[in-house]
C-alpha atoms as a PDB file:
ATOM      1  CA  UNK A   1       0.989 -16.106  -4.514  1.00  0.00           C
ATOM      2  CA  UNK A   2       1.820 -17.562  -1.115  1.00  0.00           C
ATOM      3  CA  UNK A   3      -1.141 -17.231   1.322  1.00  0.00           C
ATOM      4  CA  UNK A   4       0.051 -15.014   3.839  1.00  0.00           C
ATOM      5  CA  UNK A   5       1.739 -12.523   1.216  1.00  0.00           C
ATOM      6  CA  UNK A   6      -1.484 -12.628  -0.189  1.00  0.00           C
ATOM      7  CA  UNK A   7      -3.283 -11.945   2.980  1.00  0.00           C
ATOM      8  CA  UNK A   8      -1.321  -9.355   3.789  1.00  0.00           C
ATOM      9  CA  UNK A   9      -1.626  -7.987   0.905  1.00  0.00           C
ATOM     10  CA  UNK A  10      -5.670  -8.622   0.819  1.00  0.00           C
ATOM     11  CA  UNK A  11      -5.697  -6.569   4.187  1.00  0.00           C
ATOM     12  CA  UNK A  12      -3.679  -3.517   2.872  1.00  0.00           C
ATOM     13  CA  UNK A  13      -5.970  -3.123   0.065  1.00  0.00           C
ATOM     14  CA  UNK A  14      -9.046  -3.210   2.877  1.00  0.00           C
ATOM     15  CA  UNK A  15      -6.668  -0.896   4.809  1.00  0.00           C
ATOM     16  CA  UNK A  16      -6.656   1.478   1.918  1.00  0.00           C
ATOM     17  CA  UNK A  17     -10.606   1.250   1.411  1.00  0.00           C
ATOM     18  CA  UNK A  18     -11.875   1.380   5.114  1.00  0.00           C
ATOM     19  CA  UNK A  19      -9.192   4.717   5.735  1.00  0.00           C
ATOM     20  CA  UNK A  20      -8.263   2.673   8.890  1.00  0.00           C
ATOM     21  CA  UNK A  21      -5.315   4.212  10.092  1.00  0.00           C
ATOM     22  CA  UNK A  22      -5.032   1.605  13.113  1.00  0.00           C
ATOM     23  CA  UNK A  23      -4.062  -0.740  10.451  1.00  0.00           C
ATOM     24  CA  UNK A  24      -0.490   0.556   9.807  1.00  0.00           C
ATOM     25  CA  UNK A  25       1.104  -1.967  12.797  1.00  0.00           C
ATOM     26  CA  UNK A  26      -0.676  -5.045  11.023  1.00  0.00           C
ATOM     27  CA  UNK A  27       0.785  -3.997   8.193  1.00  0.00           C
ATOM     28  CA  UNK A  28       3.930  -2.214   8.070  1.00  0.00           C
ATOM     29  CA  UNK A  29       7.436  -2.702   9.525  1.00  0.00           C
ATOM     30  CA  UNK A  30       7.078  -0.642  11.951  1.00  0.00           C
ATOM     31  CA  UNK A  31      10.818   1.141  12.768  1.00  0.00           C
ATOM     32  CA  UNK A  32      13.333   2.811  10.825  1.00  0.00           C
ATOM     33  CA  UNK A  33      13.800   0.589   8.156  1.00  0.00           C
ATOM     34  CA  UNK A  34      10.261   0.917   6.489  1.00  0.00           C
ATOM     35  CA  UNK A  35       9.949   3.313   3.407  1.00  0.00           C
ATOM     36  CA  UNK A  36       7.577   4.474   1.360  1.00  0.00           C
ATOM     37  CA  UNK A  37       7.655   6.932  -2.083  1.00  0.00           C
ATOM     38  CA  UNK A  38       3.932   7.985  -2.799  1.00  0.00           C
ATOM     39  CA  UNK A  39       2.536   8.881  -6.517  1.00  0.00           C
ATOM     40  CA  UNK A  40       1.113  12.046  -5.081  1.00  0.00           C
ATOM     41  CA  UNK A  41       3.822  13.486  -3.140  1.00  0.00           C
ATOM     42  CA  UNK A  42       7.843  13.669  -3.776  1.00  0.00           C
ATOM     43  CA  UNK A  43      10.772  12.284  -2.013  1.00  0.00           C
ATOM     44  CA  UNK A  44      11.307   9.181   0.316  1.00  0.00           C
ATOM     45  CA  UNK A  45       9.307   8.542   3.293  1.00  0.00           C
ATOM     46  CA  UNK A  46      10.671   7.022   5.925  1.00  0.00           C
ATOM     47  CA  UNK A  47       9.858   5.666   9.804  1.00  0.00           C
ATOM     48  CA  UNK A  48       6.722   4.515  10.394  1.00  0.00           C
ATOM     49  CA  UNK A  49       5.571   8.631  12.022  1.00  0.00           C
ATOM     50  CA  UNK A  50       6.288   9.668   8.192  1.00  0.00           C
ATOM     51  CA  UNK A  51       3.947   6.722   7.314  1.00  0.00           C
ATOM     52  CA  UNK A  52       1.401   7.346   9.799  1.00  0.00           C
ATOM     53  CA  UNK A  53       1.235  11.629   8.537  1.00  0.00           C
ATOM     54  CA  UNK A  54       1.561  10.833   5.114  1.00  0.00           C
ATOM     55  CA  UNK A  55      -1.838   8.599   5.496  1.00  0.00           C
ATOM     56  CA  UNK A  56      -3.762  10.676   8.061  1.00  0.00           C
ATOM     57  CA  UNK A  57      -3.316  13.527   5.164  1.00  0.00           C
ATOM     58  CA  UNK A  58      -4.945  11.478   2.751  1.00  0.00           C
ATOM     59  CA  UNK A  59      -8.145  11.246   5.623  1.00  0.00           C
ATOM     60  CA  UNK A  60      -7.108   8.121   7.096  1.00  0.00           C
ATOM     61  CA  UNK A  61      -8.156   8.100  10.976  1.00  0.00           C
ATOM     62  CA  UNK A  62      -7.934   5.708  13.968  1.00  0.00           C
ATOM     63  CA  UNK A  63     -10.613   3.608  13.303  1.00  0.00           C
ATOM     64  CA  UNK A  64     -11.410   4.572   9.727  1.00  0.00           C
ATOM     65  CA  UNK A  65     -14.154   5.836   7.834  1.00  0.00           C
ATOM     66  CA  UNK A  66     -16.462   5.436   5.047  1.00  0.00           C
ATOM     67  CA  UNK A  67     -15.820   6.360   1.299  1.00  0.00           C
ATOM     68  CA  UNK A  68     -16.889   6.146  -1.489  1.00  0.00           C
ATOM     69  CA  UNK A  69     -13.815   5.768  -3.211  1.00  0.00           C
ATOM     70  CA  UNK A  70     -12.590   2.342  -4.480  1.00  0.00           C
ATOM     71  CA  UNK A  71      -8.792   0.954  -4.747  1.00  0.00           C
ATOM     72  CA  UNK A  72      -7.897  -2.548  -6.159  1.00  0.00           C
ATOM     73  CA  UNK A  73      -5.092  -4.414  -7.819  1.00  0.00           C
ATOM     74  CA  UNK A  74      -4.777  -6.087 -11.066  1.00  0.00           C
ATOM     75  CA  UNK A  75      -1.690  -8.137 -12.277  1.00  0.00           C
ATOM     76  CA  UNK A  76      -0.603  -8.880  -8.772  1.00  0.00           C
ATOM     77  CA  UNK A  77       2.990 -10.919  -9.411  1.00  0.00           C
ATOM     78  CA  UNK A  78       4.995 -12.207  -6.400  1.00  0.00           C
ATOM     79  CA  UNK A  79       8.465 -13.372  -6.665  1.00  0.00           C
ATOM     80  CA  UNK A  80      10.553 -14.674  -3.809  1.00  0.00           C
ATOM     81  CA  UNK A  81      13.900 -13.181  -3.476  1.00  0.00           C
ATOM     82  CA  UNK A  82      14.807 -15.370  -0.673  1.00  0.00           C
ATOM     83  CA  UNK A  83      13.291 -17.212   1.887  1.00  0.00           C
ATOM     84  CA  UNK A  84      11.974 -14.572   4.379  1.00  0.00           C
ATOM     85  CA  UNK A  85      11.729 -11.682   1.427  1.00  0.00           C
ATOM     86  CA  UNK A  86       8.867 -11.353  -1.705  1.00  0.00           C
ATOM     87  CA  UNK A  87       8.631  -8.663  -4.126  1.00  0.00           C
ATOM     88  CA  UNK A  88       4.546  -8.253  -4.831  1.00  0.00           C
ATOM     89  CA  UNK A  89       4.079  -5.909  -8.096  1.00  0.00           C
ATOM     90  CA  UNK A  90       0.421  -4.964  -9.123  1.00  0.00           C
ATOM     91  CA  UNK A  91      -0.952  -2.103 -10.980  1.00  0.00           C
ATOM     92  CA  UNK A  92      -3.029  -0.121  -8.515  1.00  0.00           C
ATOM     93  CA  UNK A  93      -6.431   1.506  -9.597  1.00  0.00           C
ATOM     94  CA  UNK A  94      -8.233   4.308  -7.769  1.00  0.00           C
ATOM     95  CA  UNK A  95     -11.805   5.875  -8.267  1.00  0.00           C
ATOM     96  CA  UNK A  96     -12.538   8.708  -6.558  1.00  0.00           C
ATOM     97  CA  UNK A  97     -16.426   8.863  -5.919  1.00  0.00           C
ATOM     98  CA  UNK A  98     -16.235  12.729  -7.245  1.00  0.00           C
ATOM     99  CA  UNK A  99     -14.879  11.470 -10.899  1.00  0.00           C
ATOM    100  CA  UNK A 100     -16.424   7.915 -11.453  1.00  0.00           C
ATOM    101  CA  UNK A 101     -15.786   7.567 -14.808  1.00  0.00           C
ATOM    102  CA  UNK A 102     -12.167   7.980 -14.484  1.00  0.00           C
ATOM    103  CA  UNK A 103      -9.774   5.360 -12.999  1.00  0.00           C
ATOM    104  CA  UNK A 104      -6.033   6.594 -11.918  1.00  0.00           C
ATOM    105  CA  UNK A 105      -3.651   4.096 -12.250  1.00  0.00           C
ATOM    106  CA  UNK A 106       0.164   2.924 -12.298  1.00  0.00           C
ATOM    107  CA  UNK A 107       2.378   0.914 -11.170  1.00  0.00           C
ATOM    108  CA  UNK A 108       2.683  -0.588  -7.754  1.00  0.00           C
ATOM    109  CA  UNK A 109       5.427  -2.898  -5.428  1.00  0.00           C
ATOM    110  CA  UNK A 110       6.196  -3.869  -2.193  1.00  0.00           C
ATOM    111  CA  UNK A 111       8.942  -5.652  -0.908  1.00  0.00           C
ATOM    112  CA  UNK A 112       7.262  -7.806   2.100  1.00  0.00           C
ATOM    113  CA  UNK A 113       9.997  -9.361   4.604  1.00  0.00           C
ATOM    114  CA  UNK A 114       9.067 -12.004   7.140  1.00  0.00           C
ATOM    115  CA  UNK A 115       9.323 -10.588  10.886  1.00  0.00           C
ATOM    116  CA  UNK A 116       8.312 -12.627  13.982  1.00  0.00           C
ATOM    117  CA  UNK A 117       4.709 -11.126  14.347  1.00  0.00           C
ATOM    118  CA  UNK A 118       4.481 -12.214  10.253  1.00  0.00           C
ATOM    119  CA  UNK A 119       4.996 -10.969   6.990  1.00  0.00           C
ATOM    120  CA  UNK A 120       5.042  -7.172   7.091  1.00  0.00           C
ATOM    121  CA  UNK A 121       5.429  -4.221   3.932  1.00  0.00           C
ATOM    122  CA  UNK A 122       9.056  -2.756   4.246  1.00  0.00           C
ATOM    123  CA  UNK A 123       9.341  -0.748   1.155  1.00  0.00           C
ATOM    124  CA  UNK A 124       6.008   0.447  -1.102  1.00  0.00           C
ATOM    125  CA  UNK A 125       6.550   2.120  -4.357  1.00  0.00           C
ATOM    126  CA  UNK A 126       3.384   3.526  -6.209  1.00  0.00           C
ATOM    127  CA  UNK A 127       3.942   5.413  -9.505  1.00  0.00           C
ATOM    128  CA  UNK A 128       1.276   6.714 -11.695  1.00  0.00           C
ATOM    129  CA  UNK A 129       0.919   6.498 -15.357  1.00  0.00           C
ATOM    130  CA  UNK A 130       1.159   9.792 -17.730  1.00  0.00           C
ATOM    131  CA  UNK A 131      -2.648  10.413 -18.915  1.00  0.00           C
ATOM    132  CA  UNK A 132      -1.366  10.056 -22.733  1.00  0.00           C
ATOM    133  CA  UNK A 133       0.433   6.395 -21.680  1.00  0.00           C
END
């Protein structure tokens, strides 16, 4: 994986476990063309206010908090579609402090496009496997 895709994408995952809502600019496109579909909630997402509600209703706030709870990656893949635009797929893992010995997880990409502040998440995609997969 390039080094800043994989920065990037090393500083969403610490966006994700710090609840540090300030983070969204540093990572994000942030205008009309960024969208997001959620495994929790249904339909598109789109504009970086939809991005900004949709986190602050999962407890993110300006300047984040602590939790317990734990996100990573595994099988992180990039492939460059062309030269400014990478496709990152992972499969995303989440432990919720209050369940411990159970792991959510599913599938996971972003499509990361190069902008003139750097590389930047225009498109997430998070699924989430069926508990009998």
């Amino acid at each position: 994986m390039g080094k800043a895709t994989q920065a990037l994408i090393t500083r969403w995952t610490r966006f994700w476990n710090s609840y540090d809502l300030d983070e969204l600019e540093a990572l994000f496109v942030m205008d009309e063309r960024v969208t997001y579909f959620s495994s929790e909630k249904q339909g598109l997402l789109r504009g970086p206010e939809a991005l900004r509600q949709h986190h602050t209703g999962f407890g993110f706030a300006p300047g984040g908090k602590v939790s317990a709870n734990a996100l990573w990656l595994e099988q992180l893949a990039e492939d460059r579609l062309d030269r400014g635009t990478v496709l990152v797929t992972a499969i995303w893992c989440f432990r919720r402090a209050s369940t411990p010995d159970i792991v959510q997880r599913g599938p996971a990409s972003a499509v990361v496009i190069r902008t003139p502040r750097g590389p930047r998440i225009a498109h997430m995609n998070f699924s989430t496997y069926l508990k009998n997969s």
